[in-house]
C-alpha atoms as a PDB file:
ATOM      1  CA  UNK A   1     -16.170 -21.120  -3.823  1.00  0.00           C
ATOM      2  CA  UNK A   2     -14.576 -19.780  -0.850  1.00  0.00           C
ATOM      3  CA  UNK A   3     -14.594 -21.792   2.077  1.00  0.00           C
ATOM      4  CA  UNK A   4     -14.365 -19.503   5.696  1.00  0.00           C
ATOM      5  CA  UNK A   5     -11.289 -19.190   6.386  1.00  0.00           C
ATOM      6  CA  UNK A   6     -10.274 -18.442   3.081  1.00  0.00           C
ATOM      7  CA  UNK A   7     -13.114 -15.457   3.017  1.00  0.00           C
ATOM      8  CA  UNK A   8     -11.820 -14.468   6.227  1.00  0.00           C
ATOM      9  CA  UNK A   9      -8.481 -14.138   5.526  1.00  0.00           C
ATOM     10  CA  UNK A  10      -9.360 -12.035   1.896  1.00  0.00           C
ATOM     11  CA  UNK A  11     -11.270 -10.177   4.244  1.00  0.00           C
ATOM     12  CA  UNK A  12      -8.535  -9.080   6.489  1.00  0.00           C
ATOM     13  CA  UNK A  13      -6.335  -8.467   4.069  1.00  0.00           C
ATOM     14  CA  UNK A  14      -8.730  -6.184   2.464  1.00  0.00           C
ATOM     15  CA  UNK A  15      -8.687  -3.940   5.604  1.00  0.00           C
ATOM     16  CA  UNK A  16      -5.005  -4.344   5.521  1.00  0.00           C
ATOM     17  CA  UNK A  17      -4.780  -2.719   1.748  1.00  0.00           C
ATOM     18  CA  UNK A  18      -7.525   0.159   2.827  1.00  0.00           C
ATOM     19  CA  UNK A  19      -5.258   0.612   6.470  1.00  0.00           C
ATOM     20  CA  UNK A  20      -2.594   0.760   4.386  1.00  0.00           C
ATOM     21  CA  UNK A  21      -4.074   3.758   2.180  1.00  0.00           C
ATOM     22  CA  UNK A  22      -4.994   5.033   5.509  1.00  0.00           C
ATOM     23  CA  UNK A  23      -1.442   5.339   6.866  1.00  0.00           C
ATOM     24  CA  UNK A  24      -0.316   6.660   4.016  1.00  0.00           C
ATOM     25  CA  UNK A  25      -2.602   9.577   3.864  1.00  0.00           C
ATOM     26  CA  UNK A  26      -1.607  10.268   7.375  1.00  0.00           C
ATOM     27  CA  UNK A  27       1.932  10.331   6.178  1.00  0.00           C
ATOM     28  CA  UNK A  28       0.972  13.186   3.521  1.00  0.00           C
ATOM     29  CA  UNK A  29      -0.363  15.220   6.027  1.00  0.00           C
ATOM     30  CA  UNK A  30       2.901  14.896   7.830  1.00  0.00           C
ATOM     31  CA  UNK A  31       4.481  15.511   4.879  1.00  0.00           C
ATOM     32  CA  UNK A  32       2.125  18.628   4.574  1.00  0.00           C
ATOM     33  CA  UNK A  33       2.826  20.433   7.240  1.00  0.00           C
ATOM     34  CA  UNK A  34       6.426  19.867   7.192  1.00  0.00           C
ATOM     35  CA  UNK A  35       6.343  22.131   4.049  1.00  0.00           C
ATOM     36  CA  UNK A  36       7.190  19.356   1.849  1.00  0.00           C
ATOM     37  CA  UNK A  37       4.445  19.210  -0.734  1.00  0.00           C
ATOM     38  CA  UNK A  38       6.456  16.784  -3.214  1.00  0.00           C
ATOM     39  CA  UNK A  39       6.377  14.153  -0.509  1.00  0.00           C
ATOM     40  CA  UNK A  40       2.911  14.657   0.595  1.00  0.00           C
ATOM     41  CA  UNK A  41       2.176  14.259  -3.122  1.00  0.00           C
ATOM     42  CA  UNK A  42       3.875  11.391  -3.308  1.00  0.00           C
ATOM     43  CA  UNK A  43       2.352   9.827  -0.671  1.00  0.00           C
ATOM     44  CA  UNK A  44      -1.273  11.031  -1.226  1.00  0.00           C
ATOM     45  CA  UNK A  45      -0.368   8.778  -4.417  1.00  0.00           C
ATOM     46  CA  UNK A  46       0.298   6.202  -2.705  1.00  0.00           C
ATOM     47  CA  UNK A  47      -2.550   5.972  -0.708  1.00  0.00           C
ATOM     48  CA  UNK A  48      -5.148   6.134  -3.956  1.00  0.00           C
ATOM     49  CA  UNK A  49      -2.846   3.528  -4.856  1.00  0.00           C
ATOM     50  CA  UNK A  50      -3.570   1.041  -1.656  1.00  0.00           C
ATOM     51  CA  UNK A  51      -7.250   2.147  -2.044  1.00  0.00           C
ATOM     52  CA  UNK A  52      -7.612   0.360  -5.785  1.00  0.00           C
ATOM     53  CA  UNK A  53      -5.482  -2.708  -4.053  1.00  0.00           C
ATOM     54  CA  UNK A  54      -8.644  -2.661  -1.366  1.00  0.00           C
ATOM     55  CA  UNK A  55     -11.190  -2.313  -4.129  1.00  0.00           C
ATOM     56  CA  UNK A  56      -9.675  -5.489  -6.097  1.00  0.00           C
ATOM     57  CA  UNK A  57      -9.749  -7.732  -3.483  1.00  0.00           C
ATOM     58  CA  UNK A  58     -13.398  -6.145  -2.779  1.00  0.00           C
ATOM     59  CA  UNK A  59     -13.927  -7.020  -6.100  1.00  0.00           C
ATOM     60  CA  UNK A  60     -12.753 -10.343  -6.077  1.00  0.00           C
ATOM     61  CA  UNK A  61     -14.572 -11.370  -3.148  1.00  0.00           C
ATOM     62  CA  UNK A  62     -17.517 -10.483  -4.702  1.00  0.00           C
ATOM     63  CA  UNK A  63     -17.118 -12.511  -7.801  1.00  0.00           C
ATOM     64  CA  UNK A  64     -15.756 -15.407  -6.057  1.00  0.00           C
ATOM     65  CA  UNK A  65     -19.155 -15.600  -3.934  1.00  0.00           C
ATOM     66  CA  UNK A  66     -17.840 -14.305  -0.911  1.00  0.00           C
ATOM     67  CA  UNK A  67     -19.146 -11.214   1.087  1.00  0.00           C
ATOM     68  CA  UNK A  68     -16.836  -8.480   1.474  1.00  0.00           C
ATOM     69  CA  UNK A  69     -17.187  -7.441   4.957  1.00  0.00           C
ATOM     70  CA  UNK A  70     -15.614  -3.970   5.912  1.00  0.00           C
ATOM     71  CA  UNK A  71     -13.438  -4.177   9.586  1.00  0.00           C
ATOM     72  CA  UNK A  72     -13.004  -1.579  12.223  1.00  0.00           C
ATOM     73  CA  UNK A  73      -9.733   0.215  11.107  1.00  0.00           C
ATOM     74  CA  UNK A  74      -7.643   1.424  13.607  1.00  0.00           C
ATOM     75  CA  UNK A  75      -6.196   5.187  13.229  1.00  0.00           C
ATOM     76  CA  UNK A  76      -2.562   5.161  11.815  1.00  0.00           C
ATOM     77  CA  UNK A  77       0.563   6.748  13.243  1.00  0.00           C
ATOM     78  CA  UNK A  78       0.740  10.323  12.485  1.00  0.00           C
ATOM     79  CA  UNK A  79       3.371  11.623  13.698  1.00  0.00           C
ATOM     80  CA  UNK A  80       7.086  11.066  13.054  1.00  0.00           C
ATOM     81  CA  UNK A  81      10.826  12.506  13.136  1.00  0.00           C
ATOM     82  CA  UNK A  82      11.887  12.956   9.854  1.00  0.00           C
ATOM     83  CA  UNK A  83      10.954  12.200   5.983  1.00  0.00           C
ATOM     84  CA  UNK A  84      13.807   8.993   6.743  1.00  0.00           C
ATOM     85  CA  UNK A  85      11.323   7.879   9.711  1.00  0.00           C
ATOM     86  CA  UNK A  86       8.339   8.092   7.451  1.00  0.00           C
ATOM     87  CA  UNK A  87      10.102   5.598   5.060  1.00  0.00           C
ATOM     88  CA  UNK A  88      11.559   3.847   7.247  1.00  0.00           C
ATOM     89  CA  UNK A  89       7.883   2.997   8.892  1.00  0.00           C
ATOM     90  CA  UNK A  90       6.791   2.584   5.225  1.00  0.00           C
ATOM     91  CA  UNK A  91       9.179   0.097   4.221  1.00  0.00           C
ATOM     92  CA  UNK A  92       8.801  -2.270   7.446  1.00  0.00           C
ATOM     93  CA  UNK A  93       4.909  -1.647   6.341  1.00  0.00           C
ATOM     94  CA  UNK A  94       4.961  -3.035   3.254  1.00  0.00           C
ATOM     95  CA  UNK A  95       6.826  -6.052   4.003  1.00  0.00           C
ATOM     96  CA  UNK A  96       4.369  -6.442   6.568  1.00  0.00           C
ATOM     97  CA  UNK A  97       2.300  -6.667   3.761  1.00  0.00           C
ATOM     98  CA  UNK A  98       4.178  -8.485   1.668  1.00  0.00           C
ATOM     99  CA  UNK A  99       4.457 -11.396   4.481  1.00  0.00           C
ATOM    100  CA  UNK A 100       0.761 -11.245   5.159  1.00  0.00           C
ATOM    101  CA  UNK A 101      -0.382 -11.997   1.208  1.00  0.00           C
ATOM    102  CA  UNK A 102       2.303 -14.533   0.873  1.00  0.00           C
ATOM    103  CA  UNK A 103       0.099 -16.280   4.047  1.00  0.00           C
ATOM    104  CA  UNK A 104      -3.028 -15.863   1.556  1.00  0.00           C
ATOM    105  CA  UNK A 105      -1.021 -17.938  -1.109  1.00  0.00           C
ATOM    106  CA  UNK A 106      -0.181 -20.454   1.024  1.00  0.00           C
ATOM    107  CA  UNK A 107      -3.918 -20.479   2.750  1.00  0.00           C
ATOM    108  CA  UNK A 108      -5.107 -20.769  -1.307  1.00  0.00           C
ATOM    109  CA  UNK A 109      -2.738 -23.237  -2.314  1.00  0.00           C
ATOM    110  CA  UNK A 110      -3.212 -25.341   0.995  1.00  0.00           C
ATOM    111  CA  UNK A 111      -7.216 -25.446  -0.340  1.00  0.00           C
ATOM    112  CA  UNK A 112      -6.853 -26.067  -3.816  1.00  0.00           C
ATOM    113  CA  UNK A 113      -8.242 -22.766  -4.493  1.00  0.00           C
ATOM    114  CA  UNK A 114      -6.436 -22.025  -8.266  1.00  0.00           C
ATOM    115  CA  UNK A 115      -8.489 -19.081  -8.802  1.00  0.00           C
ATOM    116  CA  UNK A 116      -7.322 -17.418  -5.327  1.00  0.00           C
ATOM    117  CA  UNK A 117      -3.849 -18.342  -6.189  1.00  0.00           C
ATOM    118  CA  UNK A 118      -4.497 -17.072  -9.590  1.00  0.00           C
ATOM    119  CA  UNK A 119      -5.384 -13.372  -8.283  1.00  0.00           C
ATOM    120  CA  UNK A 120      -2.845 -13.165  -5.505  1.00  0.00           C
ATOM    121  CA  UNK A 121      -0.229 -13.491  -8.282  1.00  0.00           C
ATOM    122  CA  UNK A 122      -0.629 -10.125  -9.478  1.00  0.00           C
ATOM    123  CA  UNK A 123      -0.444  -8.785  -5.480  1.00  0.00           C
ATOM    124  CA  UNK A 124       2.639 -10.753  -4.949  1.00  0.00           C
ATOM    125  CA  UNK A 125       4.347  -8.783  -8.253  1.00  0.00           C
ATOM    126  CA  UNK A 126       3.010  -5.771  -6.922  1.00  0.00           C
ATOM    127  CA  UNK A 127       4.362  -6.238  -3.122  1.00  0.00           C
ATOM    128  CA  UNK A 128       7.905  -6.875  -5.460  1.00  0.00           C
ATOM    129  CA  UNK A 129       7.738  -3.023  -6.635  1.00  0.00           C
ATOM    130  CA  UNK A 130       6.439  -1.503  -3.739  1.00  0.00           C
ATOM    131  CA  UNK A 131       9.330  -2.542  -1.366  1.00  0.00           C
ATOM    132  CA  UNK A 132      11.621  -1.694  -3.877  1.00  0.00           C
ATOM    133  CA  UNK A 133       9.709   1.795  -4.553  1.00  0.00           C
ATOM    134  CA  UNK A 134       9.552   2.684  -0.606  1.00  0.00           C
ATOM    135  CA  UNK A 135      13.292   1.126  -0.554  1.00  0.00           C
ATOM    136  CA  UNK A 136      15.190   3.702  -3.182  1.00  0.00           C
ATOM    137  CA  UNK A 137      13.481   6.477  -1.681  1.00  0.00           C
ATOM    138  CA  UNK A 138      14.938   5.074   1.979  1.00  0.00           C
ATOM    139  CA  UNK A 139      18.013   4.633   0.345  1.00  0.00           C
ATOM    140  CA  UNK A 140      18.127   8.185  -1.393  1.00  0.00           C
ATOM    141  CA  UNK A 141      16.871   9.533   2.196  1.00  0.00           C
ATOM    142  CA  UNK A 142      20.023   7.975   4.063  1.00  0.00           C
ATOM    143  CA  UNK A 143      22.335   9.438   1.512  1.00  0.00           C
ATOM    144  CA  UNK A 144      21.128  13.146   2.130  1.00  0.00           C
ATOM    145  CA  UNK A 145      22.003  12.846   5.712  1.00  0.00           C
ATOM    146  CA  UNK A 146      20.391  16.061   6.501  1.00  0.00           C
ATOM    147  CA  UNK A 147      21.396  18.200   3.365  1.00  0.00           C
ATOM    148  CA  UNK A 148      18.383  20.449   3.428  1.00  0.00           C
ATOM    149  CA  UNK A 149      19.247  21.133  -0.062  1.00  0.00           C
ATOM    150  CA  UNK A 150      18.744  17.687  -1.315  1.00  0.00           C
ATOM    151  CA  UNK A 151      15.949  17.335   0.705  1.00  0.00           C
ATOM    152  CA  UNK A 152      13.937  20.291  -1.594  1.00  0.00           C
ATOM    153  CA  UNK A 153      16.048  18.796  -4.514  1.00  0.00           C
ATOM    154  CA  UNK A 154      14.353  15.363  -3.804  1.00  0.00           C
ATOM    155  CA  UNK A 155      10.567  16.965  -2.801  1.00  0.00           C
ATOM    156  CA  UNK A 156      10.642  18.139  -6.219  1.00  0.00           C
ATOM    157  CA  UNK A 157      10.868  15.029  -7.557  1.00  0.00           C
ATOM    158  CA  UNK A 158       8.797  13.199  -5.435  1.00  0.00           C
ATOM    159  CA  UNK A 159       6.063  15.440  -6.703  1.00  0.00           C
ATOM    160  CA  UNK A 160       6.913  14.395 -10.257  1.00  0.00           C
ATOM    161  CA  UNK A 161       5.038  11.350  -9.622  1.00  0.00           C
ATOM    162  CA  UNK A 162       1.823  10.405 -11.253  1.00  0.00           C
ATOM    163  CA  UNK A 163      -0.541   7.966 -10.919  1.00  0.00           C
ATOM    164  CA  UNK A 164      -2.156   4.965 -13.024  1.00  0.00           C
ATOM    165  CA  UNK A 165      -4.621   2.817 -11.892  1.00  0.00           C
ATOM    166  CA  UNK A 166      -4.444  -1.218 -11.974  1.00  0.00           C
ATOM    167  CA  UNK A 167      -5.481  -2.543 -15.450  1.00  0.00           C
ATOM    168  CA  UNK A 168      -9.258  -3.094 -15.385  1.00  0.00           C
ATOM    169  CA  UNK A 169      -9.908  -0.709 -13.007  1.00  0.00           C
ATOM    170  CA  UNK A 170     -12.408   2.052 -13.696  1.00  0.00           C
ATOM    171  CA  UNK A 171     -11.591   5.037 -11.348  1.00  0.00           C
ATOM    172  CA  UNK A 172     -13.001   8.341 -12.105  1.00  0.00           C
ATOM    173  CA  UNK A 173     -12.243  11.759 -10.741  1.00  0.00           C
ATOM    174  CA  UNK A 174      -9.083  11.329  -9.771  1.00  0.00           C
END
């Protein structure tokens, strides 16, 4: 059983992980209409990414006898100076992120509540790879230093990405 402030604080972070899918799709269409389709890929990605994050902790709210209760989101920065902004933004982001589920594990283990601790495990892995993903890219960003070469050289790859949903989770038409 969740007790309030425990379903409140699954509940914010819920909006968090569907903000966060949010910002990112804003970032595509940046990416979009700077002519870099590899990035806007990547990022598009990304977002369908944070979306299944949402959806778990939807999920999980459900099953734990909670009520999932869907928040105002606000609308996300669109606009930005370069593809090294964008990441740069991304990367403070996710350890934004990262800070606000370790809270949740601390809220959990505060309560007693194994099975919360239990599922924020697998969030607090994940938070591991996505500062590390959002960081190489930063880092491969800073090296270009405005070589518009390796900038089409690294949109290329960026659209070499594909996606895989979370185990267990049953997404269709994507």
């Amino acid at each position: 059983m969740l007790s309030e402030k425990l379903l409140d604080a699954l509940n914010e972070q819920m909006k968090n992980e569907f903000y966060s899918a949010y910002l990112y799709k804003a970032m595509a269409a940046y990416f979009e209409a700077e002519d870099l389709p590899g990035f806007a890929h990547w990022m598009k990605l990304q977002a369908l990414e944070e979306l299944c994050h949402g959806e778990k902790f939807f999920d999980y709210i459900c099953e734990a006898g909670g009520r999932a209760a869907l928040r105002a989101i606000d609308a996300p920065q669109a606009d930005y100076d370069s593809p090294l902004g964008v990441f740069d933004f991304s990367l403070k982001h996710e350890q934004f992120v990262s800070e606000s589920i370790n809270q949740l594990m601390t809220l959990a283990k505060q309560e007693g509540n194994h099975a919360t601790e239990i599922f924020l495990q697998w969030f607090i892995t994940e938070q591991v790879e996505e500062e590390a993903s959002f960081g190489l890219v930063l880092k491969k960003l800073n090296r270009l230093a405005g070589d518009g070469r390796g900038l089409m050289m690294m949109d290329q790859e960026m659209g070499q990405r594909t996606f895989a949903p979370p185990t267990g989770m049953n997404i269709t038409g994507v």
